[in-house]
C-alpha atoms as a PDB file:
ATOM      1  CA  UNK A   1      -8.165  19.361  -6.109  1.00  0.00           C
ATOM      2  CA  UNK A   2      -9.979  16.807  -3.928  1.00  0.00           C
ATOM      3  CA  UNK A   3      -8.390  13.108  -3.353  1.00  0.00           C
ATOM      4  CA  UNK A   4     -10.053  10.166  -4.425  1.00  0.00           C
ATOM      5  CA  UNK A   5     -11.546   8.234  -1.143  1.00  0.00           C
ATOM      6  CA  UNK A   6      -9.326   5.626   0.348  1.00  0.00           C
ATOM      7  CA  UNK A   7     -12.570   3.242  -0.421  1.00  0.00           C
ATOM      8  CA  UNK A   8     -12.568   3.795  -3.882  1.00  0.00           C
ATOM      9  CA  UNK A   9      -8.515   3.905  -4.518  1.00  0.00           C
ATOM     10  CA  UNK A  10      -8.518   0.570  -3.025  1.00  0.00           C
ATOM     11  CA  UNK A  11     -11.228  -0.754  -4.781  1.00  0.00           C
ATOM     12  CA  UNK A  12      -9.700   0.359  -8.545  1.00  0.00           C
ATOM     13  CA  UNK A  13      -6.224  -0.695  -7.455  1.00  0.00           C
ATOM     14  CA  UNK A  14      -7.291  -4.277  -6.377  1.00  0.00           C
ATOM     15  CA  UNK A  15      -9.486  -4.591 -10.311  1.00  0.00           C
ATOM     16  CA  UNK A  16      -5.735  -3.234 -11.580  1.00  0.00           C
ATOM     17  CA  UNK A  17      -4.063  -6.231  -9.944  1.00  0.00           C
ATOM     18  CA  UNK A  18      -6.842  -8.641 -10.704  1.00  0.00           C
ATOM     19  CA  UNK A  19      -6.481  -7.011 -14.227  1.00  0.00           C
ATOM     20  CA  UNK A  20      -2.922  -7.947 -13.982  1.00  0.00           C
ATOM     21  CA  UNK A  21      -3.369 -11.754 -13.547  1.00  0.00           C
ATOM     22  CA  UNK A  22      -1.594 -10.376  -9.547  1.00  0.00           C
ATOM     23  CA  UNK A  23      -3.533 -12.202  -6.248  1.00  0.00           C
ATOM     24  CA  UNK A  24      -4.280  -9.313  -4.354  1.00  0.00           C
ATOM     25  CA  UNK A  25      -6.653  -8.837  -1.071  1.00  0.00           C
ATOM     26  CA  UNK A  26      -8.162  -6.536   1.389  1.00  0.00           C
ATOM     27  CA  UNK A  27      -6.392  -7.651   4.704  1.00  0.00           C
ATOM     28  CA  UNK A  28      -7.978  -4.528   6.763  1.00  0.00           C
ATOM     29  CA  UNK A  29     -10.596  -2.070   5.711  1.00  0.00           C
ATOM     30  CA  UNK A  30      -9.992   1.534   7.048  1.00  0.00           C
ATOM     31  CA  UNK A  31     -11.864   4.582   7.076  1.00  0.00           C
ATOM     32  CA  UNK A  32     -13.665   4.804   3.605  1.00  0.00           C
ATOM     33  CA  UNK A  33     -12.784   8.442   3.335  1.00  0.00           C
ATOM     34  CA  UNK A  34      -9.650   9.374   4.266  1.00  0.00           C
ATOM     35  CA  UNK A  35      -7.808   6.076   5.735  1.00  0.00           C
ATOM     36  CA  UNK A  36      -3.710   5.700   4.853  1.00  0.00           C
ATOM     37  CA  UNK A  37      -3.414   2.983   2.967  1.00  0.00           C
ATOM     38  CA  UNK A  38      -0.338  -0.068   3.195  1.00  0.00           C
ATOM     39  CA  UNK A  39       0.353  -1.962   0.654  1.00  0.00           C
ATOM     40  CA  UNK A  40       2.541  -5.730   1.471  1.00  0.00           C
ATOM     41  CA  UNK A  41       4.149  -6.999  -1.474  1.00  0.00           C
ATOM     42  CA  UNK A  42       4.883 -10.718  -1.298  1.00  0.00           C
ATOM     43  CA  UNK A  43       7.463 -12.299  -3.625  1.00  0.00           C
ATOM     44  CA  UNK A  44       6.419 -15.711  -2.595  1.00  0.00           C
ATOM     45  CA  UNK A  45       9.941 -16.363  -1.968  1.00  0.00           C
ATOM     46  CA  UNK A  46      10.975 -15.608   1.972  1.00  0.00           C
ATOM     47  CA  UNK A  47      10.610 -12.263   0.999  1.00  0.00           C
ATOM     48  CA  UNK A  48       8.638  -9.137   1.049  1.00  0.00           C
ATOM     49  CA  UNK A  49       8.325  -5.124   0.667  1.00  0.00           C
ATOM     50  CA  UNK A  50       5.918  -2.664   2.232  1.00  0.00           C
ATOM     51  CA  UNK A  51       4.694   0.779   0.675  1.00  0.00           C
ATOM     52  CA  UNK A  52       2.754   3.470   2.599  1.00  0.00           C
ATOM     53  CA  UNK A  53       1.401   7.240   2.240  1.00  0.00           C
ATOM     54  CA  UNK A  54       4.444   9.307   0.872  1.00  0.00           C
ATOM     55  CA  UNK A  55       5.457  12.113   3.258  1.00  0.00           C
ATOM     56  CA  UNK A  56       3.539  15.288   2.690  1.00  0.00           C
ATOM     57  CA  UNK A  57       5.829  17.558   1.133  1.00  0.00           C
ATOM     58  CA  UNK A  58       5.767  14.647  -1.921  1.00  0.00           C
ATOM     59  CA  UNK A  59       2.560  15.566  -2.363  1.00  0.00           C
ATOM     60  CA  UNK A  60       1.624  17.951  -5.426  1.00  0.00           C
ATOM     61  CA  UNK A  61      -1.661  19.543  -6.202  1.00  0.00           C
ATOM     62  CA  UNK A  62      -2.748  16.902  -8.608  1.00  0.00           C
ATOM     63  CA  UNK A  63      -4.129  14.898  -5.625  1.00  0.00           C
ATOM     64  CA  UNK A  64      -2.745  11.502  -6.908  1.00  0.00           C
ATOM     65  CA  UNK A  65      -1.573   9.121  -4.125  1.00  0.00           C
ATOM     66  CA  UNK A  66       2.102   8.712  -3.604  1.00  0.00           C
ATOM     67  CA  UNK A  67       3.849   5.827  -1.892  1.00  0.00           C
ATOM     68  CA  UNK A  68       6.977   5.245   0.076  1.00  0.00           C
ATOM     69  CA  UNK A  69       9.023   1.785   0.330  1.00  0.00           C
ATOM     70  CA  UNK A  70       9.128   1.774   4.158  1.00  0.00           C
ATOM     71  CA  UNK A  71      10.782  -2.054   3.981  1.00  0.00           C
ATOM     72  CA  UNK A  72      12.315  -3.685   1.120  1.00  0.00           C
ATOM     73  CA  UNK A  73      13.286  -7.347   0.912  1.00  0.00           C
ATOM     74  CA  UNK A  74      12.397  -8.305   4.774  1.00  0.00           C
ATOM     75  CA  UNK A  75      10.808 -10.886   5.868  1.00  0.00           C
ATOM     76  CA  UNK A  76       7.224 -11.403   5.671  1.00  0.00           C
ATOM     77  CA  UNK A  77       7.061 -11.270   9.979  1.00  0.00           C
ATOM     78  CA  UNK A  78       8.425  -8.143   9.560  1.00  0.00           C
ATOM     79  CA  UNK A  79       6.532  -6.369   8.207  1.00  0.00           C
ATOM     80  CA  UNK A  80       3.585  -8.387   9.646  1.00  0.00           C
ATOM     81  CA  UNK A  81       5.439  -6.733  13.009  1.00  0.00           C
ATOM     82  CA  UNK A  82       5.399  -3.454  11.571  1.00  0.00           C
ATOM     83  CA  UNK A  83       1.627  -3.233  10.199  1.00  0.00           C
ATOM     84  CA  UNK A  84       0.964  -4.390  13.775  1.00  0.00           C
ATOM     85  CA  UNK A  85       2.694  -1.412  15.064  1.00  0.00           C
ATOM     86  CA  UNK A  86       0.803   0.725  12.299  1.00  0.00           C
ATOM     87  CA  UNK A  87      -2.488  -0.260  13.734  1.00  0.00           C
ATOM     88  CA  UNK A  88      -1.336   0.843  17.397  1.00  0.00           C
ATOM     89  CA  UNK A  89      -1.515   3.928  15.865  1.00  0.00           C
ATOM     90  CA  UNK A  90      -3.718   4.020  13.528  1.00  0.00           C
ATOM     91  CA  UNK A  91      -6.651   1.803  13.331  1.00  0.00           C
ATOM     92  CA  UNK A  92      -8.106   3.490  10.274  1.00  0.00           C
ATOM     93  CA  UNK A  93      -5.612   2.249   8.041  1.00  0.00           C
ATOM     94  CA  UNK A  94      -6.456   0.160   4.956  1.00  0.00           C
ATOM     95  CA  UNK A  95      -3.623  -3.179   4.329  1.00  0.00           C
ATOM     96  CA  UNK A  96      -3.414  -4.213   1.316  1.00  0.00           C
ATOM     97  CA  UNK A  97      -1.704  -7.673   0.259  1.00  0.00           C
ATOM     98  CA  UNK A  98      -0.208  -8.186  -2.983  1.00  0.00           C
ATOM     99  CA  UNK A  99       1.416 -11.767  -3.806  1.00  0.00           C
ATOM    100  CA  UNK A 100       3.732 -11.124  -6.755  1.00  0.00           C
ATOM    101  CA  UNK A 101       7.261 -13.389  -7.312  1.00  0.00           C
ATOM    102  CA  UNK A 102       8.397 -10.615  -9.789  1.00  0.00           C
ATOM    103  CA  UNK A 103       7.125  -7.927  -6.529  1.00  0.00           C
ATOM    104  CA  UNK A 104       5.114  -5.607  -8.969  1.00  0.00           C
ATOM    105  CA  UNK A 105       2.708  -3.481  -6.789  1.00  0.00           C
ATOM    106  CA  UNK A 106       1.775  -0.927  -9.703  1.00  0.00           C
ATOM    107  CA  UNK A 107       2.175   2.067  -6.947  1.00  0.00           C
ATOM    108  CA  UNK A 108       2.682   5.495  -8.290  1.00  0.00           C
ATOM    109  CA  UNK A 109       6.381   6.254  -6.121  1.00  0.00           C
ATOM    110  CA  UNK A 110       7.300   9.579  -4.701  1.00  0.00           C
ATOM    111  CA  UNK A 111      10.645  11.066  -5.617  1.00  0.00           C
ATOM    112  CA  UNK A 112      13.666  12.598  -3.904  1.00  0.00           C
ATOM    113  CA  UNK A 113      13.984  14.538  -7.410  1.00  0.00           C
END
């Protein structure tokens, strides 16, 4: 089974935040097809978490998007340091920023299970 397109992912899980009552914006648009997407989770509070693409042997046949935490409870310059080092890499990445005090992000988790 096919993925859904990075462009359309982000576009239903920004309308699920919205639907939410969460702030949530498009900080960098990637490749539409295919781009890794980041989310940044900001608790408003000196504090925030970022999520990325899951390692590949998380992924199952279903074709549903997993995420890592790649930092928890940093501070926001970090991972504004980190996304920075992301881009380096790879500029086709989609960044997602999600202000939340309670740090709900709605992102379906992979698991060491």
């Amino acid at each position: 089974m096919s993925r859904l397109r990075s462009d359309f992912w982000v576009s239903a899980y920004l309308r699920r935040c919205s639907v939410e009552g969460i702030d949530a914006a498009l900080r960098k648009r990637g490749a539409a097809e295919a781009g890794a997407i980041f989310v940044k989770v900001d608790r408003l509070d000196g504090t925030a978490s970022l999520y990325g693409p899951a390692p590949q042997l998380f992924l199952d046949e279903s074709g549903e998007r997993l995420f890592s935490p790649i930092l928890q409870g940093v501070m926001p310059l970090d991972v504004e340091e980190r996304m920075t080092r992301e881009l380096r890499f790879d500029p086709d990445l989609w960044l997602v920023e999600v202000d939340d005090r309670a740090g709900r992000h709605f992102l379906d988790l992979a698991s060491e299970d």
